[in-house]
N, C-alpha and C. Protein backbone atom coordinates (compact mmCIF):
# COMPACT_ATOMS: atom_id res chain seq x y z
N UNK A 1 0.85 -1.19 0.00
CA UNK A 1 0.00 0.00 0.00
C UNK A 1 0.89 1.24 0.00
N UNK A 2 0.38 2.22 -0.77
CA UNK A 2 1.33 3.19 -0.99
C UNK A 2 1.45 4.21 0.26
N UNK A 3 1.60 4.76 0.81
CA UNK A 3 1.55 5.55 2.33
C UNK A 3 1.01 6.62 1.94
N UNK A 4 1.67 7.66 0.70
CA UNK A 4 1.69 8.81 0.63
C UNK A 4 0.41 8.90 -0.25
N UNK A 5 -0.52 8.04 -0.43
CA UNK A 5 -1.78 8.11 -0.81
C UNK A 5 -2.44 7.85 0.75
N UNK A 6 -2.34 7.09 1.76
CA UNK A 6 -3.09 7.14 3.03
C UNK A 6 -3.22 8.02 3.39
N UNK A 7 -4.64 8.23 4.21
CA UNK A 7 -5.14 9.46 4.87
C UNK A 7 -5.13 9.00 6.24
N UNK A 8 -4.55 9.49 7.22
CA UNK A 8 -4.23 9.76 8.16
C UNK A 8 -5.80 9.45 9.29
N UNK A 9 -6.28 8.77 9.84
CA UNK A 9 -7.38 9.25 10.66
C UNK A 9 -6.83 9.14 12.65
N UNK A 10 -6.69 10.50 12.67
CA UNK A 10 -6.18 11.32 13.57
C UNK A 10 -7.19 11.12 14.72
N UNK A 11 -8.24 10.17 14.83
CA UNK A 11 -8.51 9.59 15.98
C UNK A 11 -8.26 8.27 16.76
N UNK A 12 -7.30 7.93 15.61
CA UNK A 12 -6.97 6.54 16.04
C UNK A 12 -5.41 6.27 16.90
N UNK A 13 -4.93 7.77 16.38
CA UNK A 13 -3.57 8.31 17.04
C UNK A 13 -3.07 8.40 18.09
N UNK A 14 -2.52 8.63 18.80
CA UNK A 14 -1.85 9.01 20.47
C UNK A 14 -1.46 10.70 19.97
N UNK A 15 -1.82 11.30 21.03
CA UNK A 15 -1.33 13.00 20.75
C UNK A 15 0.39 13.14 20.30
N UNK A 16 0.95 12.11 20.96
CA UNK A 16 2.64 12.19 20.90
C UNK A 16 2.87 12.49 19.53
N UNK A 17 2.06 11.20 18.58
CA UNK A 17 2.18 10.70 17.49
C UNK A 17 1.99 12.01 16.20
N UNK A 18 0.31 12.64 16.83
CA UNK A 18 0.05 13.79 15.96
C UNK A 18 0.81 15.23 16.36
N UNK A 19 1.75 15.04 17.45
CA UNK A 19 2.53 15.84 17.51
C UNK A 19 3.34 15.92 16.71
N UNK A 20 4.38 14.97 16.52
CA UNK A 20 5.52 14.78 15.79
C UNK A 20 4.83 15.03 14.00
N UNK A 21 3.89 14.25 14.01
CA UNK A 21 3.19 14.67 12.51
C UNK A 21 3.43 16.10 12.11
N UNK A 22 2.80 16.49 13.07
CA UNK A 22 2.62 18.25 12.66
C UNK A 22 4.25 18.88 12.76
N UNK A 23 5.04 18.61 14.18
CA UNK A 23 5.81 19.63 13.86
C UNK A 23 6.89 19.07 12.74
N UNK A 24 6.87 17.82 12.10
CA UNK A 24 7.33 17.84 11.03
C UNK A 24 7.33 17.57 9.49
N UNK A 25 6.28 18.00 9.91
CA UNK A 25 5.50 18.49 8.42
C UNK A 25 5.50 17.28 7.41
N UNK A 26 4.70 16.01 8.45
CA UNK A 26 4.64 14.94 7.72
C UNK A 26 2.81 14.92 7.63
N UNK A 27 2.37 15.76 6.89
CA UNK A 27 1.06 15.86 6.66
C UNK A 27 0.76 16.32 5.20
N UNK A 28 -0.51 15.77 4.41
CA UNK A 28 -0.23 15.51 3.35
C UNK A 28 -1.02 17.00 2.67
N UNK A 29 -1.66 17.43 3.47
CA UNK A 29 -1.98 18.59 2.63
C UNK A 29 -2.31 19.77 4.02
N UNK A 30 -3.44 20.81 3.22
CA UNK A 30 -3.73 21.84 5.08
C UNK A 30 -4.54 20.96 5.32
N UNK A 31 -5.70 20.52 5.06
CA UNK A 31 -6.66 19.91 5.78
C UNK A 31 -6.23 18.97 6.35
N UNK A 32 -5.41 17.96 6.27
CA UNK A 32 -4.80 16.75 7.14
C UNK A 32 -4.09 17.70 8.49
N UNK A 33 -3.66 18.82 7.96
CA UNK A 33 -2.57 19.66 9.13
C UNK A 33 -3.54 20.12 9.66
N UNK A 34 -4.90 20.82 9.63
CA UNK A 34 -5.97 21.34 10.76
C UNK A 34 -6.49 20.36 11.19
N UNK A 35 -7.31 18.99 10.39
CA UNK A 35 -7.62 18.05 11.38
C UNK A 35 -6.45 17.18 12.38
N UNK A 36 -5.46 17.86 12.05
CA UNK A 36 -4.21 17.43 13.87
C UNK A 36 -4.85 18.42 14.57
N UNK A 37 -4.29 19.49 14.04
CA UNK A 37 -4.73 20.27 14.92
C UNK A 37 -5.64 20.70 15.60
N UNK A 38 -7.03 20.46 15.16
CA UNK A 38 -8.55 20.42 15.90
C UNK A 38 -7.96 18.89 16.75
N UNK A 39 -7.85 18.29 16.25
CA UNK A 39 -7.75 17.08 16.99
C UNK A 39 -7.10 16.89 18.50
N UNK A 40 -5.59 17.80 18.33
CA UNK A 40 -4.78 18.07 19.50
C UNK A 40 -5.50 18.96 20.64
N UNK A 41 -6.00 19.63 20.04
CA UNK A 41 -6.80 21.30 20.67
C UNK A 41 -8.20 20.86 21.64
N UNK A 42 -8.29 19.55 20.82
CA UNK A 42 -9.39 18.81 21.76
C UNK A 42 -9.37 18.11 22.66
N UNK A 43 -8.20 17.37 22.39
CA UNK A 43 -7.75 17.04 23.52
C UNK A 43 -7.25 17.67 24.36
N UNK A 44 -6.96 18.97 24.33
CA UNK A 44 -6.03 20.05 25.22
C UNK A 44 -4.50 19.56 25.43
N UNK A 45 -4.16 18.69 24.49
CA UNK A 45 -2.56 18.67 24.49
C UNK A 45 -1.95 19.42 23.75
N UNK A 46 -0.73 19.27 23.94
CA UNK A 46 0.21 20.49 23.29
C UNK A 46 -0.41 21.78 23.10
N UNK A 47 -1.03 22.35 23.90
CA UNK A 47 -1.73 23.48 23.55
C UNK A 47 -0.53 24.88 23.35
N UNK A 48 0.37 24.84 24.41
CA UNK A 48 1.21 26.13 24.41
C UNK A 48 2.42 25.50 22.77
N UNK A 49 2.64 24.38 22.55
CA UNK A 49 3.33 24.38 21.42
C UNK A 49 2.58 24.66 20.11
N UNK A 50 0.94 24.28 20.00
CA UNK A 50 0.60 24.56 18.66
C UNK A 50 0.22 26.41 18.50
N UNK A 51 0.14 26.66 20.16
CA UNK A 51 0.94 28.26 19.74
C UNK A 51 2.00 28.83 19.26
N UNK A 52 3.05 28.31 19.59
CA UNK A 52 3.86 28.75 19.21
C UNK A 52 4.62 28.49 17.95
N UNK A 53 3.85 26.89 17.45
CA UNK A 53 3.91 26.41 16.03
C UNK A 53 3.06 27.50 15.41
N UNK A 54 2.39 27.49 15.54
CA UNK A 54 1.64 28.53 14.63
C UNK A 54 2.13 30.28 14.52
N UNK A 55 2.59 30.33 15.40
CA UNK A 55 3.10 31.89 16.08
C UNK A 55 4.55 32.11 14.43
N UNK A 56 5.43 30.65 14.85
CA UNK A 56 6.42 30.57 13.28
C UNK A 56 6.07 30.85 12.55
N UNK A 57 5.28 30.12 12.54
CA UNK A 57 4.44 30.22 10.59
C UNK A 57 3.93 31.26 10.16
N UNK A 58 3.63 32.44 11.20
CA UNK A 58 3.00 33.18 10.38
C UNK A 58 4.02 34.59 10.23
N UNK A 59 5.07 33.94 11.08
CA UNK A 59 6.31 34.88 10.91
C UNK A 59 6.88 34.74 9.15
N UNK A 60 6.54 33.59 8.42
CA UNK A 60 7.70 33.49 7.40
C UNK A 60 6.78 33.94 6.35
């Protein structure tokens, strides 16, 4: 099975897991990268890092 055709379903995950996803930009498009991120936000993990992930990004 090819990977980089799999879609990701980000409830089946551990937060650790959709952490590392996001901060390294192993997500396949934005919508795979906001459903981490709704996903994390719901859980209330990593909350002060996907601030400050996001805080980067909108620096560049």
């Amino acid at each position: 099975m090819d990977s980089q055709n799999q879609e990701i379903n980000v409830k089946n995950l551990c937060s650790r897991k959709l952490w590392e996803l996001l901060k390294n930009a192993e997500w396949q498009d934005n919508a795979e990268r906001f459903a981490i991120e709704r996903e994390l936000s719901g859980r209330r993990h990593y909350l002060e890092e996907l601030k400050q992930l996001s805080a980067r990004e909108t620096m560049h």
